[in-house]
Structures are given as structure tokens and as C-alpha cells.
N, C-alpha and C. Protein backbone atom coordinates (compact mmCIF):
# COMPACT_ATOMS: atom_id res chain seq x y z
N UNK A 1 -40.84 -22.17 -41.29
CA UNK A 1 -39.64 -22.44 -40.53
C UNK A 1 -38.90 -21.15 -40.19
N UNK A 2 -38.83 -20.34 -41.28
CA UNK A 2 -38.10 -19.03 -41.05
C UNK A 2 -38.76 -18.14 -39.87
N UNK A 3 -40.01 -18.31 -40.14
CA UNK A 3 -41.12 -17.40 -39.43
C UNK A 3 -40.90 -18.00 -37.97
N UNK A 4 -40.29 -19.30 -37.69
CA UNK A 4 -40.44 -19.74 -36.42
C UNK A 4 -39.34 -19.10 -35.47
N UNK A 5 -38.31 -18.92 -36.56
CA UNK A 5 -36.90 -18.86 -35.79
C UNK A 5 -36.90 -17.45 -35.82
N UNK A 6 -37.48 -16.67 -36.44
CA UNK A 6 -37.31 -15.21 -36.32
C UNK A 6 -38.44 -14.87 -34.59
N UNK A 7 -39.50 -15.44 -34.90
CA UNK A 7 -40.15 -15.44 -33.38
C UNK A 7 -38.72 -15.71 -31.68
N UNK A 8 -38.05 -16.65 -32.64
CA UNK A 8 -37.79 -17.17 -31.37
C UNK A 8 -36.65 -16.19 -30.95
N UNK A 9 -36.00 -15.60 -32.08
CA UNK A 9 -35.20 -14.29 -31.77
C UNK A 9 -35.63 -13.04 -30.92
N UNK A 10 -36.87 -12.88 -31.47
CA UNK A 10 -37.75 -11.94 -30.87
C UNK A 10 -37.79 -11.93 -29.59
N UNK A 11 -38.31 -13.16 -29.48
CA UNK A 11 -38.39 -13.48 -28.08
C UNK A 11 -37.25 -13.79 -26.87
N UNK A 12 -35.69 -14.15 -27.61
CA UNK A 12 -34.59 -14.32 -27.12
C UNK A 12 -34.15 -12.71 -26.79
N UNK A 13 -34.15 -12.27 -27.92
CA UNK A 13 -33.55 -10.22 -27.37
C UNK A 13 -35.13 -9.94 -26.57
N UNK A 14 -35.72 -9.90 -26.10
CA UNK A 14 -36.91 -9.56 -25.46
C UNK A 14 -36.59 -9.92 -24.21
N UNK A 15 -36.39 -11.73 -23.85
CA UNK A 15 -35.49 -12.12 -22.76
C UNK A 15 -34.74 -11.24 -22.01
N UNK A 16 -33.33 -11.45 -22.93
CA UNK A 16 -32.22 -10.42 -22.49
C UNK A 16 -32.18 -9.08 -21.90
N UNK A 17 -33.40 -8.69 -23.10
CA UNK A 17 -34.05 -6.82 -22.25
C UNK A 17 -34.40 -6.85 -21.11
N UNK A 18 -35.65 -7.74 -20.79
CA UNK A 18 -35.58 -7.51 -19.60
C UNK A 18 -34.43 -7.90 -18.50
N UNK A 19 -34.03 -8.98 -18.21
CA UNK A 19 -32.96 -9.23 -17.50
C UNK A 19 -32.01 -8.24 -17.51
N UNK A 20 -31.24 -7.21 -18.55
CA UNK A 20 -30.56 -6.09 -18.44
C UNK A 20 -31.63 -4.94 -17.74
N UNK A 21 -32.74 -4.70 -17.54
CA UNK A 21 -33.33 -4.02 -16.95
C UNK A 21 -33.39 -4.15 -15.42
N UNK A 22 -34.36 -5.79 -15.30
CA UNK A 22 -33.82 -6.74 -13.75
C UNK A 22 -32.62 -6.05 -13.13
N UNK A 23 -31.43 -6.43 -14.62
CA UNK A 23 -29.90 -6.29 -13.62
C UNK A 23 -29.97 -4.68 -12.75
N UNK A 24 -29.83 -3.91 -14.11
CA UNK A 24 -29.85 -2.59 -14.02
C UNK A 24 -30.59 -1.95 -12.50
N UNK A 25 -31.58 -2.71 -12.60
CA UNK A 25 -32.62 -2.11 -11.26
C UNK A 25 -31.77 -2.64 -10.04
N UNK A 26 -31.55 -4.03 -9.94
CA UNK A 26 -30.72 -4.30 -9.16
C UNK A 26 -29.64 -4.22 -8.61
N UNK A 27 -28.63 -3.32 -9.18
CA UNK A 27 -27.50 -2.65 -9.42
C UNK A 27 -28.09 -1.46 -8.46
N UNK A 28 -28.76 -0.56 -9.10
CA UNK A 28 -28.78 1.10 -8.24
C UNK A 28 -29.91 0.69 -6.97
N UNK A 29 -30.31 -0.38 -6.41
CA UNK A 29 -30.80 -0.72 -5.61
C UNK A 29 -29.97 -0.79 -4.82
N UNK A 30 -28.05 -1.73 -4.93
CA UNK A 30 -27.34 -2.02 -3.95
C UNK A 30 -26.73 -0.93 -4.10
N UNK A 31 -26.33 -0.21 -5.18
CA UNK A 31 -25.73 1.30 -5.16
C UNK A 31 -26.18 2.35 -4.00
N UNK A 32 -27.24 2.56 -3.74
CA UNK A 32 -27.81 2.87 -3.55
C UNK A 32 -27.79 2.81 -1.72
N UNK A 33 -27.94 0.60 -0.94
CA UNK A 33 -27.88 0.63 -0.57
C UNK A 33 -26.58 0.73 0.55
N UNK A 34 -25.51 0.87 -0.75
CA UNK A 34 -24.03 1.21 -0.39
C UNK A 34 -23.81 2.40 -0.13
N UNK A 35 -24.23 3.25 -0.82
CA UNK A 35 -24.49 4.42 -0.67
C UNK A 35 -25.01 5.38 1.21
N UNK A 36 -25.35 4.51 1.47
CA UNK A 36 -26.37 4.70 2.58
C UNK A 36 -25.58 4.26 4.06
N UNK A 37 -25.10 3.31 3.38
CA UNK A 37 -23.86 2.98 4.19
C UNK A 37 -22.95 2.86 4.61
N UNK A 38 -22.29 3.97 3.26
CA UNK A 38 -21.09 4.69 3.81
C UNK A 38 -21.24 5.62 4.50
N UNK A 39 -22.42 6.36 4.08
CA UNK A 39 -22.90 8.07 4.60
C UNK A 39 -22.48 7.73 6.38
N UNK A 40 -23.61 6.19 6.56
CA UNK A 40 -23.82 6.04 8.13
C UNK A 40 -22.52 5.51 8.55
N UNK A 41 -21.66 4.69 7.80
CA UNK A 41 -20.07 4.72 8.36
C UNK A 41 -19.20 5.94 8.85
N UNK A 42 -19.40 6.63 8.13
CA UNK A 42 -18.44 8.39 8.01
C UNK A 42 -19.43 9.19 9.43
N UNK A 43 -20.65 8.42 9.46
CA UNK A 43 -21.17 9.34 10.75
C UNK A 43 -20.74 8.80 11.68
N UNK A 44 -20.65 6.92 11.76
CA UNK A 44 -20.49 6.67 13.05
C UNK A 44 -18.69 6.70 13.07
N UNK A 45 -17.82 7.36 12.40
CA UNK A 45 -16.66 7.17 12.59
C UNK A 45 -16.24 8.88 13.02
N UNK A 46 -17.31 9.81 12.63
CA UNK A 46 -17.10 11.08 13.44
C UNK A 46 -17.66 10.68 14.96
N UNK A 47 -18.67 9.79 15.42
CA UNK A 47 -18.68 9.74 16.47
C UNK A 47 -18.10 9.17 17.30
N UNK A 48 -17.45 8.43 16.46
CA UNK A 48 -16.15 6.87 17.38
C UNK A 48 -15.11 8.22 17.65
N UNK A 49 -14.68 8.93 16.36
CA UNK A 49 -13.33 10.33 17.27
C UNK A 49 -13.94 11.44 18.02
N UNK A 50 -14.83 11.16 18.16
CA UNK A 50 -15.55 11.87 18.95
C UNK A 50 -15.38 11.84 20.50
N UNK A 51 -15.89 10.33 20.48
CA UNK A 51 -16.05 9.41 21.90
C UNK A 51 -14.61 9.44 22.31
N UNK A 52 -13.37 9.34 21.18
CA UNK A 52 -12.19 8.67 21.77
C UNK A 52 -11.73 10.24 22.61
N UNK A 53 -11.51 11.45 21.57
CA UNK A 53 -10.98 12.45 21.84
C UNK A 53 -11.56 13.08 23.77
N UNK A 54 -13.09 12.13 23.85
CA UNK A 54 -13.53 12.63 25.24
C UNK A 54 -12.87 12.04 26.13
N UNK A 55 -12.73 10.44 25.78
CA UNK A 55 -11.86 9.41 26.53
C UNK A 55 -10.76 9.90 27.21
N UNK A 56 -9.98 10.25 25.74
CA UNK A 56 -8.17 10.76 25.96
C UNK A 56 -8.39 11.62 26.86
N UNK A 57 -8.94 12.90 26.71
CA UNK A 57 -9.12 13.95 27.53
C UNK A 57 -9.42 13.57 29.06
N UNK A 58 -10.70 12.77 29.27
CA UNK A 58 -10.70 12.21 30.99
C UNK A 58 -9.46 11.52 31.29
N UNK A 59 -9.21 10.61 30.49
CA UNK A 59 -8.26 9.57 31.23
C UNK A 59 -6.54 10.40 31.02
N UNK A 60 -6.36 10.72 29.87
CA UNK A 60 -5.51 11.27 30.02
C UNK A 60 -4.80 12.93 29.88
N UNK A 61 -5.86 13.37 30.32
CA UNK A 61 -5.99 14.94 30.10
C UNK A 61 -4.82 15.42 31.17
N UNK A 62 -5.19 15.54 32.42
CA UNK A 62 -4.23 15.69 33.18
C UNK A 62 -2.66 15.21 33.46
N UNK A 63 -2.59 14.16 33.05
CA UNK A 63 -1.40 13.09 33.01
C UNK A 63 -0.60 13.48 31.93
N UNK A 64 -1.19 13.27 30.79
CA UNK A 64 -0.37 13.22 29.35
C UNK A 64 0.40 14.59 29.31
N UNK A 65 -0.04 15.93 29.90
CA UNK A 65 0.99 17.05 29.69
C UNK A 65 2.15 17.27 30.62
N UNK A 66 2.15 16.42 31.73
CA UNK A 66 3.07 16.49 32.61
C UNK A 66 4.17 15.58 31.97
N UNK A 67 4.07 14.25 31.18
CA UNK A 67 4.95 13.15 30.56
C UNK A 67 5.41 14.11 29.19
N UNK A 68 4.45 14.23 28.26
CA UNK A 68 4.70 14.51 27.09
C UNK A 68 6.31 15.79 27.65
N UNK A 69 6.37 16.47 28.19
CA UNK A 69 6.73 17.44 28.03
C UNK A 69 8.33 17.09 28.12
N UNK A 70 8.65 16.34 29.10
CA UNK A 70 10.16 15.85 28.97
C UNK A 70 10.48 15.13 27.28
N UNK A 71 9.45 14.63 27.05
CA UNK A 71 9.39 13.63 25.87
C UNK A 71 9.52 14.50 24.37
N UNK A 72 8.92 15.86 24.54
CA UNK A 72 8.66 15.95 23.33
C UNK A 72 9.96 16.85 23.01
N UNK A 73 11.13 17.25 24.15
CA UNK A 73 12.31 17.79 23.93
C UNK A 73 13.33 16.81 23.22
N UNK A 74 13.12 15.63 23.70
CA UNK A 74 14.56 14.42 22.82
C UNK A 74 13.29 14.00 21.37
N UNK A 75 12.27 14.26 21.46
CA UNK A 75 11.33 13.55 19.97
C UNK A 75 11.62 14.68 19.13
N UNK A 76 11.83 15.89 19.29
CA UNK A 76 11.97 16.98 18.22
C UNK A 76 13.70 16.53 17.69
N UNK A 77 14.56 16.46 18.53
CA UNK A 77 15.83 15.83 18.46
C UNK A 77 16.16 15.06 16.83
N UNK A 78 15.54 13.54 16.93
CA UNK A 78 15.81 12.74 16.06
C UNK A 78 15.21 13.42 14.79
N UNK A 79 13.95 14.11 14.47
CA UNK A 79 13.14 14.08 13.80
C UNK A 79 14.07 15.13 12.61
N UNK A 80 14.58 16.46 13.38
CA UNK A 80 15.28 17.46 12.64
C UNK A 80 17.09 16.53 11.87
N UNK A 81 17.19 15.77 12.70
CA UNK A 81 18.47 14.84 11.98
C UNK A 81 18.03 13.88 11.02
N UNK A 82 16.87 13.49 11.52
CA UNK A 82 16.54 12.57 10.55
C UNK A 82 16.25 13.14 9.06
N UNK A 83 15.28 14.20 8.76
CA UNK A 83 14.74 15.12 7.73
C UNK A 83 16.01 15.83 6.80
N UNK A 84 17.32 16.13 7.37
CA UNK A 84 18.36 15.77 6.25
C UNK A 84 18.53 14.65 5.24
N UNK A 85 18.50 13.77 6.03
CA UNK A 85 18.78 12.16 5.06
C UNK A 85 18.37 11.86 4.27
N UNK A 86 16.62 11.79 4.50
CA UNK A 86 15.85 12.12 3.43
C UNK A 86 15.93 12.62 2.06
N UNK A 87 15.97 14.34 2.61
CA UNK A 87 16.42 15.13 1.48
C UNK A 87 17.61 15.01 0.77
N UNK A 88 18.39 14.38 1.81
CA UNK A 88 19.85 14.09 0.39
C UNK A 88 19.38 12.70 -0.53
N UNK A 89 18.72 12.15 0.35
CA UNK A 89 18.72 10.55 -0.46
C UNK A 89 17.45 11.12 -1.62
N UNK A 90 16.54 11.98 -1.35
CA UNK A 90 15.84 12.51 -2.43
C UNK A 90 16.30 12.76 -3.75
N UNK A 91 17.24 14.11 -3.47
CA UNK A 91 18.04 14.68 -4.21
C UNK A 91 18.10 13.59 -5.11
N UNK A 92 19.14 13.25 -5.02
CA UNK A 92 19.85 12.25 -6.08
C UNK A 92 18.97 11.52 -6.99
N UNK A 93 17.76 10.91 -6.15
CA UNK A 93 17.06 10.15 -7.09
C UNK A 93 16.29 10.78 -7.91
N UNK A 94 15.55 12.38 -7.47
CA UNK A 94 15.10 13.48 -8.51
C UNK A 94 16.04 13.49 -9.37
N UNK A 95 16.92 13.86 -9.26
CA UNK A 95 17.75 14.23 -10.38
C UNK A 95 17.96 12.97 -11.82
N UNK A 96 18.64 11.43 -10.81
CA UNK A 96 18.28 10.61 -12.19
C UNK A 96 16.75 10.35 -12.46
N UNK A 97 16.63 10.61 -12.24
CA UNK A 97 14.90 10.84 -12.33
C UNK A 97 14.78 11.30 -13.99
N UNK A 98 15.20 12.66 -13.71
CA UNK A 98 15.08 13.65 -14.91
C UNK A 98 16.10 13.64 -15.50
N UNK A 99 17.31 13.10 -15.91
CA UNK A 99 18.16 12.65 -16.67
C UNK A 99 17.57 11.56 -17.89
């Protein structure tokens, strides 16, 4: 009887081994094929800013510097008033911060 149930242990962790092996293999298989597919994401997303930056340039190469230019005199405007506020509302909270 003893002799039976010690077999059947044997054979239960023997089970398990392999299946943690199975898993294991199966794991750096999708690792692997994740792997592969980010590489080709990050390529096709240098070529998507790629494509766009040619786009912008035809369609709006000529156009966009004649607009931008009135525009970017009142956009510098808010940005330098705004970047005080900030820093005071910073301030304060650094400080109880470190209190």
C-alpha cells in the first residue's frame, strides 16, 4: 500500500515538472513573440512620424508660417503670465512639503 502511494507521488511531482516546463516554454515563446512586436510597433510608429512630418510639410509647409506667425506673438503672451502662478502655487506646497 505504501509502495503504491509513494509511486503515485512520483508520478504526481513528475506530472507537475513537466507542465512547469510546458508552461515555462510557453511563456518565452509569447515573450518572445511580444517581443517581436513591439520592436515592429516602434518601427512602424517611426514610420507613421515619418509619413505625418512629410504630410504637414506638403499640406502645410507653405501656409502654416504665414498664420503661425501673428499667432505665436499673443501664444508667448499667456504662457510667460501663466509660469508665475505655478511657481508661487509650487512654492508653498514644497515648503509644507518639508515641514
Amino acid at each position: 500500500m505504501t509502495e503504491k502511494f509513494i509511486e503515485d507521488l512520483v508520478a504526481e511531482q513528475q506530472r507537475i515538472a513537466d507542465t512547469i516546463v510546458k508552461l515555462k516554454g510557453e511563456i518565452k515563446q509569447v515573450h518572445d513573440s511580444v517581443g517581436d512586436k513591439e520592436v515592429k510597433i516602434q518601427e512602424l510608429a517611426g514610420k507613421l512620424d515619418v509619413l505625418k512630418q512629410v504630410h504637414d510639410f506638403y499640406t502645410k509647409g507653405v501656409i502654416q508660417p504665414e498664420q503661425q506667425q501673428p499667432q505665436q506673438q499673443p501664444q508667448q503672451l499667456p504662457p510667460q503670465e501663466v509660469e508665475p502662478e505655478p511657481q508661487s502655487v509650487f512654492n508653498p506646497d514644497q515648503q509644507e512639503g518639508q515641514n
